[in-house]
N, C-alpha and C. Protein backbone atom coordinates (compact mmCIF):
# COMPACT_ATOMS: atom_id res chain seq x y z
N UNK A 1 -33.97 34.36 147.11
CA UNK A 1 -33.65 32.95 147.06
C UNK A 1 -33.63 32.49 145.61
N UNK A 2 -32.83 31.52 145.34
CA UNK A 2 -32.85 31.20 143.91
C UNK A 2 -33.10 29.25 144.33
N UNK A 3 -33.80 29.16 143.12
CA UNK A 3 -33.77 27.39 142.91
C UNK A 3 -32.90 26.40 141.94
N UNK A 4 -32.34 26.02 142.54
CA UNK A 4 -30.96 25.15 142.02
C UNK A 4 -31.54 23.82 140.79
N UNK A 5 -31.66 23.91 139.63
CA UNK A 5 -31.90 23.11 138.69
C UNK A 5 -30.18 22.02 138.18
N UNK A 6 -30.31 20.60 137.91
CA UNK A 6 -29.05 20.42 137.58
C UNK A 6 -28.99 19.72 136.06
N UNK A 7 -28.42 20.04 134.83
CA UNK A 7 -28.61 19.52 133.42
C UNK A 7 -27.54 18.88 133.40
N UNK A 8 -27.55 17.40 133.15
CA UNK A 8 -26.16 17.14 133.04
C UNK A 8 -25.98 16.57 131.56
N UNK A 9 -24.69 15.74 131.01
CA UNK A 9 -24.21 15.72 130.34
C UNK A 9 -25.09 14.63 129.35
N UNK A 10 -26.23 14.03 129.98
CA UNK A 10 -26.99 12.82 130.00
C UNK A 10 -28.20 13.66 129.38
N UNK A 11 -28.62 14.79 129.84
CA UNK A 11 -29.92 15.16 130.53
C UNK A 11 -30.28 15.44 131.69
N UNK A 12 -31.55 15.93 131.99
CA UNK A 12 -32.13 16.33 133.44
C UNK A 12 -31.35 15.14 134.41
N UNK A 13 -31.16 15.70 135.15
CA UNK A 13 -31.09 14.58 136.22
C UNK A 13 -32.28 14.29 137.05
N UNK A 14 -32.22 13.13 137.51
CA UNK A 14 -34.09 12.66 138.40
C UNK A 14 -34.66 13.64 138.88
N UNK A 15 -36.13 13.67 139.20
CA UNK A 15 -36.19 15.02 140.21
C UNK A 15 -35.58 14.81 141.31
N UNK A 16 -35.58 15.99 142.15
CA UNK A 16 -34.90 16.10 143.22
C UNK A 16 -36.06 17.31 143.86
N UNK A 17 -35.96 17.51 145.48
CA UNK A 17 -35.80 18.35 145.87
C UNK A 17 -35.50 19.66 145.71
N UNK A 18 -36.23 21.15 145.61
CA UNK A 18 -35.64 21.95 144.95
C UNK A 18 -34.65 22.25 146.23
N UNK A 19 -33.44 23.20 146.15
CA UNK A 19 -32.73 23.59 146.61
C UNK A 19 -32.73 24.93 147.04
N UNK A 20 -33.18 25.57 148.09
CA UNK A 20 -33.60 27.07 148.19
C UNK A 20 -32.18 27.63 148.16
N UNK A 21 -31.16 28.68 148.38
CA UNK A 21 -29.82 29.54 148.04
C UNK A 21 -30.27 30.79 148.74
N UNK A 22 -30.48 30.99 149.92
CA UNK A 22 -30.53 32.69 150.53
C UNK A 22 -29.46 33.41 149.37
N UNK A 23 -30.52 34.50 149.34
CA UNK A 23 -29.47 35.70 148.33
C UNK A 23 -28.08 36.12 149.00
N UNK A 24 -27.96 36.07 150.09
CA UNK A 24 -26.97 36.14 150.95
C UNK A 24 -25.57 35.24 150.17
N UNK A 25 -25.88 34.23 149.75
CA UNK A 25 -24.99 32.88 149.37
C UNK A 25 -24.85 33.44 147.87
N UNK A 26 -25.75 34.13 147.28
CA UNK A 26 -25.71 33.79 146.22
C UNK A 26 -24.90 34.84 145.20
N UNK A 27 -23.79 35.58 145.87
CA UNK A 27 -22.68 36.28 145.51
C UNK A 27 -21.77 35.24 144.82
N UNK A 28 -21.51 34.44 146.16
CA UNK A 28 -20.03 33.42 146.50
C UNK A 28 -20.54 32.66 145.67
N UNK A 29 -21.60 32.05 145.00
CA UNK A 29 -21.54 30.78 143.83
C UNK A 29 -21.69 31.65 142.70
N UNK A 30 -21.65 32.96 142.49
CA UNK A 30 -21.77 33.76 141.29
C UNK A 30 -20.27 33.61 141.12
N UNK A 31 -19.36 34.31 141.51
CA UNK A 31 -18.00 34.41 141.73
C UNK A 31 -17.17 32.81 141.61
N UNK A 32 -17.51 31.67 142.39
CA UNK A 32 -16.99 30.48 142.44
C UNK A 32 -17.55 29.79 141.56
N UNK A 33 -18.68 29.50 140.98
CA UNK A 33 -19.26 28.54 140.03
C UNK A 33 -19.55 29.41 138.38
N UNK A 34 -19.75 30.52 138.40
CA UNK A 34 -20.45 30.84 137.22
C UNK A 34 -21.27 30.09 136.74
N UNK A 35 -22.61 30.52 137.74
CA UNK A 35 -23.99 29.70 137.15
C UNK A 35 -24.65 30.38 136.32
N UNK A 36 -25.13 29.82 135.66
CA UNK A 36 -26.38 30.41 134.75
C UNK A 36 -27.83 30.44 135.10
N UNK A 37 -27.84 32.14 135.23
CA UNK A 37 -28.97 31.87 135.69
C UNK A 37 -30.61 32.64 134.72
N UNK A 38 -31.30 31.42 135.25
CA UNK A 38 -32.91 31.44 134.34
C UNK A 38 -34.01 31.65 135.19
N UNK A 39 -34.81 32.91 134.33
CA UNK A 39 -35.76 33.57 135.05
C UNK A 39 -36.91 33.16 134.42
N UNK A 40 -37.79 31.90 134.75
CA UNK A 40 -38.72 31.05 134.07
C UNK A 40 -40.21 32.04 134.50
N UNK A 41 -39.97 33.48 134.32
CA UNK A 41 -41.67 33.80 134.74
C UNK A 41 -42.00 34.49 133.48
N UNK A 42 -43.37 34.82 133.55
CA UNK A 42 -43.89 35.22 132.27
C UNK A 42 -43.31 37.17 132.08
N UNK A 43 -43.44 36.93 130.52
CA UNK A 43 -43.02 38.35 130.52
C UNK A 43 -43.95 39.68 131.06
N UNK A 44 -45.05 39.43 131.52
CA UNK A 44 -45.93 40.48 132.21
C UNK A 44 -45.27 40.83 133.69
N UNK A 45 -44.40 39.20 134.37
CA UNK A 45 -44.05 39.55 135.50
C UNK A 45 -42.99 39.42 135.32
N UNK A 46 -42.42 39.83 134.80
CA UNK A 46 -40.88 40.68 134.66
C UNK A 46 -41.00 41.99 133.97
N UNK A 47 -42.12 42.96 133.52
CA UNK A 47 -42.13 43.69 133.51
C UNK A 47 -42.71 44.53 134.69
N UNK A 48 -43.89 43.98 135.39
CA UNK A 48 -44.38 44.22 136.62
C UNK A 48 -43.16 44.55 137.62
N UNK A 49 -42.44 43.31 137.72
CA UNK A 49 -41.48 43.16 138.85
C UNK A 49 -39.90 43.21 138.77
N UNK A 50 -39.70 43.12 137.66
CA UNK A 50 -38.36 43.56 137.04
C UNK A 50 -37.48 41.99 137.40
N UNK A 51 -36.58 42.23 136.55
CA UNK A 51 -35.64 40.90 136.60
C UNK A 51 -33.89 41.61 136.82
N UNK A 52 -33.21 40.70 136.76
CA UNK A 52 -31.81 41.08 137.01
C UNK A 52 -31.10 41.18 135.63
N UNK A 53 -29.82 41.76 134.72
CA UNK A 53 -29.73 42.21 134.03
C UNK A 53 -29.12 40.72 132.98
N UNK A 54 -28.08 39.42 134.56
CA UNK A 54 -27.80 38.62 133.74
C UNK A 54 -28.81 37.12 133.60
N UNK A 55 -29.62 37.13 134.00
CA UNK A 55 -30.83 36.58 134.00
C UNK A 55 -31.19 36.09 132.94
N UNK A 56 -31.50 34.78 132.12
CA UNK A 56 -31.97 34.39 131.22
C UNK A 56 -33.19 33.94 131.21
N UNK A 57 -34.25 34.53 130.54
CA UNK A 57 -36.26 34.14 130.57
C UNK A 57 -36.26 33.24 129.46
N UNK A 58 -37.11 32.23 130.12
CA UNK A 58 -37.58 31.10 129.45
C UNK A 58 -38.93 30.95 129.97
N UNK A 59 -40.02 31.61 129.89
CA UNK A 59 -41.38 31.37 130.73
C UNK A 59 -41.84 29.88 130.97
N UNK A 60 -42.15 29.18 132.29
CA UNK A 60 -42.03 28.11 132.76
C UNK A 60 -43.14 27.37 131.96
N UNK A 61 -44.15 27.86 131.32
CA UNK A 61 -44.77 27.55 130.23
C UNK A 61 -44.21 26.96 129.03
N UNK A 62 -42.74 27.27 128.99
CA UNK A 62 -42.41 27.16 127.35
C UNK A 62 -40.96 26.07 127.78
N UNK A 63 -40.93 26.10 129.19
CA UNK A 63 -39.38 25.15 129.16
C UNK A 63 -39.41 24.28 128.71
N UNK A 64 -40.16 23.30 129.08
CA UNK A 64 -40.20 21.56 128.35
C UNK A 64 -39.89 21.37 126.53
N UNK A 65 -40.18 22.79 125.69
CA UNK A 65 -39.77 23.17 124.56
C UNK A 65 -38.49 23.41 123.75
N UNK A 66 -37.61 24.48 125.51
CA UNK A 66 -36.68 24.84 125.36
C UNK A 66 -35.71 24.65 125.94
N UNK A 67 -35.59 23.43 126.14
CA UNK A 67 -34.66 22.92 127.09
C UNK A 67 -32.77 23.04 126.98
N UNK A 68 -33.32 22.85 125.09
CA UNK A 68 -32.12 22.58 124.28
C UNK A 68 -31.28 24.39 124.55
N UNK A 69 -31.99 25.26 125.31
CA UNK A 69 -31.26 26.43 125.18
C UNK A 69 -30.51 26.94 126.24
N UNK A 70 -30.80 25.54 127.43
CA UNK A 70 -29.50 25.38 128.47
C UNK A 70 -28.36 25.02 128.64
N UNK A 71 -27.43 25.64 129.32
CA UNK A 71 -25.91 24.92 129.30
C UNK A 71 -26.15 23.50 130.01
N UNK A 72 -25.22 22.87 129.53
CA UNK A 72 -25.40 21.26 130.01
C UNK A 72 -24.09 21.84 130.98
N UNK A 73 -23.11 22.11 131.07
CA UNK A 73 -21.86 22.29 131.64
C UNK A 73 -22.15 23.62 133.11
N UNK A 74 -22.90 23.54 133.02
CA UNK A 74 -22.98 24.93 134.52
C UNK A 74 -24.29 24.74 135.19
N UNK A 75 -23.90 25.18 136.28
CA UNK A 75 -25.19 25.45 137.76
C UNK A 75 -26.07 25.93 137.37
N UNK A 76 -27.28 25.90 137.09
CA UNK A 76 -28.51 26.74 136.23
C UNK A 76 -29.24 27.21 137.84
N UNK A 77 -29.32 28.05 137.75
CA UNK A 77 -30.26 29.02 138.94
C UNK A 77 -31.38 29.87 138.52
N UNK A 78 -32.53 29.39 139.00
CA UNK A 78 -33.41 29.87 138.68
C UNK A 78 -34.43 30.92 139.75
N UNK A 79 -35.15 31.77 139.05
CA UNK A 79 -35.77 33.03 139.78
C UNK A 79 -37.48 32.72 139.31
């Protein structure tokens, strides 16, 4: 499952609801949207547990820092 984050052109948008994505779905918005996707866990558990190859880490510790290193223009999906 992935969690649907949205950055817009403004900034964060309000919170919301996260959005769960069965992996099942999550071919057809790879292919149709080209999202970007961010793997906010620490680097011990992505070496433990491994990550995917196009996956971008930002440890959920350090986002509020690095915000500026998201696309404002695409679906951000997070792991």
């Amino acid at each position: 499952m992935a969690l649907v984050l949205t950055l817009g052109p403004a900034g964060w948008a309000q919170p919301q609801e996260p959005v769960l994505i069965p992996t099942a779905e999550l071919e057809s918005i790879r292919e149709n949207q080209q999202p970007f996707f961010l793997d906010v866990r620490s680097a011990k558990e992505i070496e433990e547990l491994g990550s995917l190859e196009d996956y971008y880490n930002i440890p959920v510790d350090e986002l509020e820092k690095r915000l500026d290193e998201l696309p404002r223009d695409r679906l951000i999906l997070t792991a």
